[in-house]
Protein backbone atom coordinates (compact mmCIF):
# COMPACT_ATOMS: atom_id res chain seq x y z
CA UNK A 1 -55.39 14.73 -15.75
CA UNK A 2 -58.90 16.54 -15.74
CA UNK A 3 -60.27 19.51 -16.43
CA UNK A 4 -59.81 21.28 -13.03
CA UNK A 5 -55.87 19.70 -13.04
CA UNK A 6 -55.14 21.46 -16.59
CA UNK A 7 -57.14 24.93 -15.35
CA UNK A 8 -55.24 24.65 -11.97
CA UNK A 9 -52.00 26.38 -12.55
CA UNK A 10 -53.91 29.87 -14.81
CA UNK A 11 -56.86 29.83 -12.00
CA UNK A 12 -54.13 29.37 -8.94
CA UNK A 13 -52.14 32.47 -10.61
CA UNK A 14 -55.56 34.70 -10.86
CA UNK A 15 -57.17 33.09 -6.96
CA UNK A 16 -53.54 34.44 -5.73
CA UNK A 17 -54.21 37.80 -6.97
CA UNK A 18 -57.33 37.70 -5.32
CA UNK A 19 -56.69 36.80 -2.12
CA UNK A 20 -54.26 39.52 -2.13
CA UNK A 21 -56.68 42.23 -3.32
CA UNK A 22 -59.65 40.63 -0.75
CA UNK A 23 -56.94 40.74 2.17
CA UNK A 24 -56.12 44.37 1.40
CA UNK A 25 -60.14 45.36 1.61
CA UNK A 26 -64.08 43.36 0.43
CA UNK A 27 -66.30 45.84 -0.32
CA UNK A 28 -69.34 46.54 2.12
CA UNK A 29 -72.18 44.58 1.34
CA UNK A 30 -71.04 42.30 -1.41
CA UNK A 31 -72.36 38.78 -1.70
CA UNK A 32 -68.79 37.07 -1.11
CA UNK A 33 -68.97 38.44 2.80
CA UNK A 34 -71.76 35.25 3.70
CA UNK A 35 -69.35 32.89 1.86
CA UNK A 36 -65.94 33.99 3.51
CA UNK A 37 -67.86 33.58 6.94
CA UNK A 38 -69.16 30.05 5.92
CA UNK A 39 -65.73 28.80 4.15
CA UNK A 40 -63.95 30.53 6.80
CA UNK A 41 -60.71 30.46 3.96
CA UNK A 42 -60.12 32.99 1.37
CA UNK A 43 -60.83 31.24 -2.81
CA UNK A 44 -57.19 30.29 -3.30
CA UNK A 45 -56.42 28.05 -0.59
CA UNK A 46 -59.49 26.85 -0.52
CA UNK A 47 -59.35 25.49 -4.55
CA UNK A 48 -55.71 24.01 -3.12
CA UNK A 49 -57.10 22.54 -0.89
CA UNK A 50 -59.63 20.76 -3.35
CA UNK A 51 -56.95 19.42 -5.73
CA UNK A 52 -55.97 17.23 -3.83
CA UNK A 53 -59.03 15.30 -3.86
CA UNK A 54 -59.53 12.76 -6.58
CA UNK A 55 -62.41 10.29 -7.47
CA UNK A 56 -60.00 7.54 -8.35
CA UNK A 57 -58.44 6.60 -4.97
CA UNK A 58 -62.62 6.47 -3.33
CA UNK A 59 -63.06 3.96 -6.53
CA UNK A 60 -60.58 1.75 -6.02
CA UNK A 61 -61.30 1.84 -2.26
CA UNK A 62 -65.05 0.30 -3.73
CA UNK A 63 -63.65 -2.24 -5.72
CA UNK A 64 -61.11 -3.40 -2.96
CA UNK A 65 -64.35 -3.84 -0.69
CA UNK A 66 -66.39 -5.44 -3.07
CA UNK A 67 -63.51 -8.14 -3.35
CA UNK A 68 -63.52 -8.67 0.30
CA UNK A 69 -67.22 -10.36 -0.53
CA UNK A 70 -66.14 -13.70 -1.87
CA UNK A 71 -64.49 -14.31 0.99
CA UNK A 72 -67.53 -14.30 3.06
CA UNK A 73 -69.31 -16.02 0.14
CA UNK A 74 -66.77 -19.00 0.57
CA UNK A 75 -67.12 -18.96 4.77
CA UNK A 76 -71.05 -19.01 4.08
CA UNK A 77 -70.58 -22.16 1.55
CA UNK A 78 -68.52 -23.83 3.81
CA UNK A 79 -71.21 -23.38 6.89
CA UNK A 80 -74.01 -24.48 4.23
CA UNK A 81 -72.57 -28.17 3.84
CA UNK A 82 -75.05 -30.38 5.76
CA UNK A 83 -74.23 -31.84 9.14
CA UNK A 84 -74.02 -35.82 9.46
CA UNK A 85 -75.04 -36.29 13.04
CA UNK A 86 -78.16 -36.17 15.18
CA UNK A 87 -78.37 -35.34 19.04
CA UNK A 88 -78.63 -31.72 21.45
CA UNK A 89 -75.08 -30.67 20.68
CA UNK A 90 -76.10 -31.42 16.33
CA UNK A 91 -78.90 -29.26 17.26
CA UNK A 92 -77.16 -26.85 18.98
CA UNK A 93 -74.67 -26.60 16.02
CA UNK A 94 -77.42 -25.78 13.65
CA UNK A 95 -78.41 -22.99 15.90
CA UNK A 96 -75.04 -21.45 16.30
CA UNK A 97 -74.49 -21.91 12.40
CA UNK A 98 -78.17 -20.55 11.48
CA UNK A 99 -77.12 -17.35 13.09
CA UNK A 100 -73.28 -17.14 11.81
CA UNK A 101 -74.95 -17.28 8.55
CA UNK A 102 -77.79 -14.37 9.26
CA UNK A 103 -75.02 -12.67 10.57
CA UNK A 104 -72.32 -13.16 7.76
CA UNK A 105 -75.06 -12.75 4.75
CA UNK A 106 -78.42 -11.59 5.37
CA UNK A 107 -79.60 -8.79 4.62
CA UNK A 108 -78.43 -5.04 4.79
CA UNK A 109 -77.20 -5.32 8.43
CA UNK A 110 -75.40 -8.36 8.02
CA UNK A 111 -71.19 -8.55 7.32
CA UNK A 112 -71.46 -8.51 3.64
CA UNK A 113 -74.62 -6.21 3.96
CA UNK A 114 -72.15 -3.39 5.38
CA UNK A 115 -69.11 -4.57 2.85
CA UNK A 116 -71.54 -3.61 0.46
CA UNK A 117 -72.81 -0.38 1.63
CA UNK A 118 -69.16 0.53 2.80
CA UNK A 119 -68.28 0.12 -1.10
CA UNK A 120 -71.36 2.01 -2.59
CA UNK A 121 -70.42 4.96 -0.33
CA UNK A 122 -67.13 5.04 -1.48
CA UNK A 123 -68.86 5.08 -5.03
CA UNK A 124 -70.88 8.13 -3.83
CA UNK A 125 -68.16 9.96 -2.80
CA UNK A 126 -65.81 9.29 -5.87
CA UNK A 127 -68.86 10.41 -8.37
CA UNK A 128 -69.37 13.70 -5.71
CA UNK A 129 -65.74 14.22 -6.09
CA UNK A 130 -65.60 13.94 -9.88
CA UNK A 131 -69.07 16.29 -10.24
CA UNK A 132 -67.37 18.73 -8.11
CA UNK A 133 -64.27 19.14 -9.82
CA UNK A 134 -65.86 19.15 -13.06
CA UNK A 135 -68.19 21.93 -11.68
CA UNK A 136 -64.80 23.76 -10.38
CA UNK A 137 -63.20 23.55 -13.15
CA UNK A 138 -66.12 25.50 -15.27
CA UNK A 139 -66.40 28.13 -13.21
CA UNK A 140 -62.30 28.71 -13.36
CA UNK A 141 -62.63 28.55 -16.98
CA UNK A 142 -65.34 30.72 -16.83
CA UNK A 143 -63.52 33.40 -14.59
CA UNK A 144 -60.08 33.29 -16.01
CA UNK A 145 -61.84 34.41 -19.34
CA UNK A 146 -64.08 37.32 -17.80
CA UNK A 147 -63.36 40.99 -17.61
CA UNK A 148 -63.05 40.79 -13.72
CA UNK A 149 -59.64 38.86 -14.61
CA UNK A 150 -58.72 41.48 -16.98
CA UNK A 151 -59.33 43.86 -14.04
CA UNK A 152 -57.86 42.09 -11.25
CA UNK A 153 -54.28 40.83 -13.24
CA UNK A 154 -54.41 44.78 -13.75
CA UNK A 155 -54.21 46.34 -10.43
CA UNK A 156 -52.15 43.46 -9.11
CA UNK A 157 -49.19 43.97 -11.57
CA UNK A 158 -47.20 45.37 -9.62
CA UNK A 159 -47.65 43.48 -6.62
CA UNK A 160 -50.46 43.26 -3.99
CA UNK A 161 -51.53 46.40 -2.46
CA UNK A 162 -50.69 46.99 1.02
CA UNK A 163 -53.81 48.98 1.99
CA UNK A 164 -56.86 49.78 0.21
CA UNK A 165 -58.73 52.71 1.53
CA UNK A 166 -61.35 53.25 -0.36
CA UNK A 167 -61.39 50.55 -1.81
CA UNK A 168 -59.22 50.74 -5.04
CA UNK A 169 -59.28 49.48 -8.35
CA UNK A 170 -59.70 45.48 -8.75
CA UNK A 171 -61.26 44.95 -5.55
CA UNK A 172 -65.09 44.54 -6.59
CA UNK A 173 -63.98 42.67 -9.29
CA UNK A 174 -61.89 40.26 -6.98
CA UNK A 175 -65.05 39.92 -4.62
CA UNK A 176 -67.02 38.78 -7.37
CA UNK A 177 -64.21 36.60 -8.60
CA UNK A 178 -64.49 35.30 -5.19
CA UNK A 179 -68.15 34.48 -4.92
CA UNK A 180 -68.07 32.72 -7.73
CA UNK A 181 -65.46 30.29 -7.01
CA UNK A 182 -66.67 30.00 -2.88
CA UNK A 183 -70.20 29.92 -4.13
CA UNK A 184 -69.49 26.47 -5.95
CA UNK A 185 -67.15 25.06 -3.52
CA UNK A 186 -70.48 25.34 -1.17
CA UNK A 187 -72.58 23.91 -2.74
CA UNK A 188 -69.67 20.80 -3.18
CA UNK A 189 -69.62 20.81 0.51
CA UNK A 190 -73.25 20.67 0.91
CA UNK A 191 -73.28 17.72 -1.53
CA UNK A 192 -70.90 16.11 0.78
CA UNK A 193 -72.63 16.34 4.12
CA UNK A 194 -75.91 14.90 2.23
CA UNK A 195 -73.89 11.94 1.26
CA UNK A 196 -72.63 11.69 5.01
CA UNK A 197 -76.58 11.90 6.50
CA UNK A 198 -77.94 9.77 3.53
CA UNK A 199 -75.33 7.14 4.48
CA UNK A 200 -74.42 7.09 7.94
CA UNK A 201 -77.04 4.54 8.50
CA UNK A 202 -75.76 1.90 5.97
CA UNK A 203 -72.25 1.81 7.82
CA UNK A 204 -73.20 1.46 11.06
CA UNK A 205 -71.50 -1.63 12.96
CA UNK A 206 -72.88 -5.00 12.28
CA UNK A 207 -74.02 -6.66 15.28
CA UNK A 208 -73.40 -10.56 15.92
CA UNK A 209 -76.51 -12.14 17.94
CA UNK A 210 -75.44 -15.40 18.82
CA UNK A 211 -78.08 -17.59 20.14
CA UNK A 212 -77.64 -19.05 23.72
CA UNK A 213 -80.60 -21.62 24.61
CA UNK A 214 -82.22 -21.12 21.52
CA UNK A 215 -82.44 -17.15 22.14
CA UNK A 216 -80.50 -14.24 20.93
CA UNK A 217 -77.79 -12.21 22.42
CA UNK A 218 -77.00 -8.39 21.30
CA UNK A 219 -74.18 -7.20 23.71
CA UNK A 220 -70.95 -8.77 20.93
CA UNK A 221 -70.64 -5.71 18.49
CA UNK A 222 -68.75 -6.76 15.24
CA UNK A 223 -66.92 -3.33 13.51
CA UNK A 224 -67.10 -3.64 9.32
CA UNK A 225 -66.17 -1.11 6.71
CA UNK A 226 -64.07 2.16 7.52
């Protein structure tokens, strides 16, 4: 259990009295109206929706992938033993196993190139995963102990408002409740598509180039990683 698991059940309770005040009326103008239109989900479900992401299952994932490697390691071993006959079809052996082995284990674009970038991503995303809960999890603590909570728990207790017009007590201080907690989850979600752009290249498929009379081929796609 983390930080944002022990804060989740206090900062659910307050993001519930939130969404209720928000749905009820946002005042005009207020920095949480760029942040609703970007999230397109009001704070509450959207911090539900982020507990149920957790670095360890990505990290496993990594290790499971990085296991996968001896495998290949073995295959490439096996193909390294030396070859006791001569003639064309010796020689066209060596060519056929010269490129099974560039294509197993060499270099980034090879099998075990991919195995390895497939696992590192996974890596990425568990550490993005922890950093963002962890940065969550502050800014719960932080709300649940400022006066907009006091505020909020106050014109919520007894019940949600049906219809705010003016705006009524609570309501500025649920807006800024809920820029605060949006304004994090954004930048998690930024973090996230980097991750996706810096990798994407890394796990694209790995290609196997036979040789046929001495010259490669590039039409037999090979799919590695997720």
């Amino acid at each position: 259990m983390d930080p944002l698991d022990r804060l989740a059940e206090p900062g659910l309770d307050l993001l519930r009295r939130v969404d209720a005040l928000l749905a009820a009326g946002v005042p005009e103008g207020h920095r949480v109206w760029p942040l609703l239109r970007r999230m397109q989900v009001l704070p509450g479900d959207a911090v539900r929706g982020f507990l149920d992401l957790h670095p360890t299952p990505l990290a496993s994932a990594g290790h499971a992938v990085r296991r996968l490697v001896r495998g290949y390691d073995d295959v490439s071993a096996t193909l390294t033993d030396p070859v006791l006959w001569a003639g064309p079809a010796a020689t066209a052996y060596g060519q056929e196993r010269a490129a099974l082995l560039h294509h197993l284990d060499d270099g980034p674009e090879s099998l075990v190139g991919r195995l390895e970038s497939t696992a590192g991503y996974a890596d990425a995303l568990a550490d993005w995963v922890e950093g963002s809960r962890l940065a969550l999890a502050r800014t719960l603590a932080d709300v649940l102990r400022s006066a907009e909570a006091v505020a909020v728990v106050a014109a919520t207790a007894a019940g949600p408002p049906r219809r705010i017009e003016p705006v009524g007590p609570g309501v500025a201080d649920a807006a800024e409740i809920a820029a605060r907690v949006l304004a994090v989850l954004s930048v998690a979600y930024d973090g996230v598509e980097t991750l996706l752009r810096q990798w994407t290249p890394s796990l694209a498929e790995s290609t196997w180039r036979p040789t046929v009379s001495g010259r490669p081929r590039y039409d037999q796609p090979t799919r590695v990683g997720w």
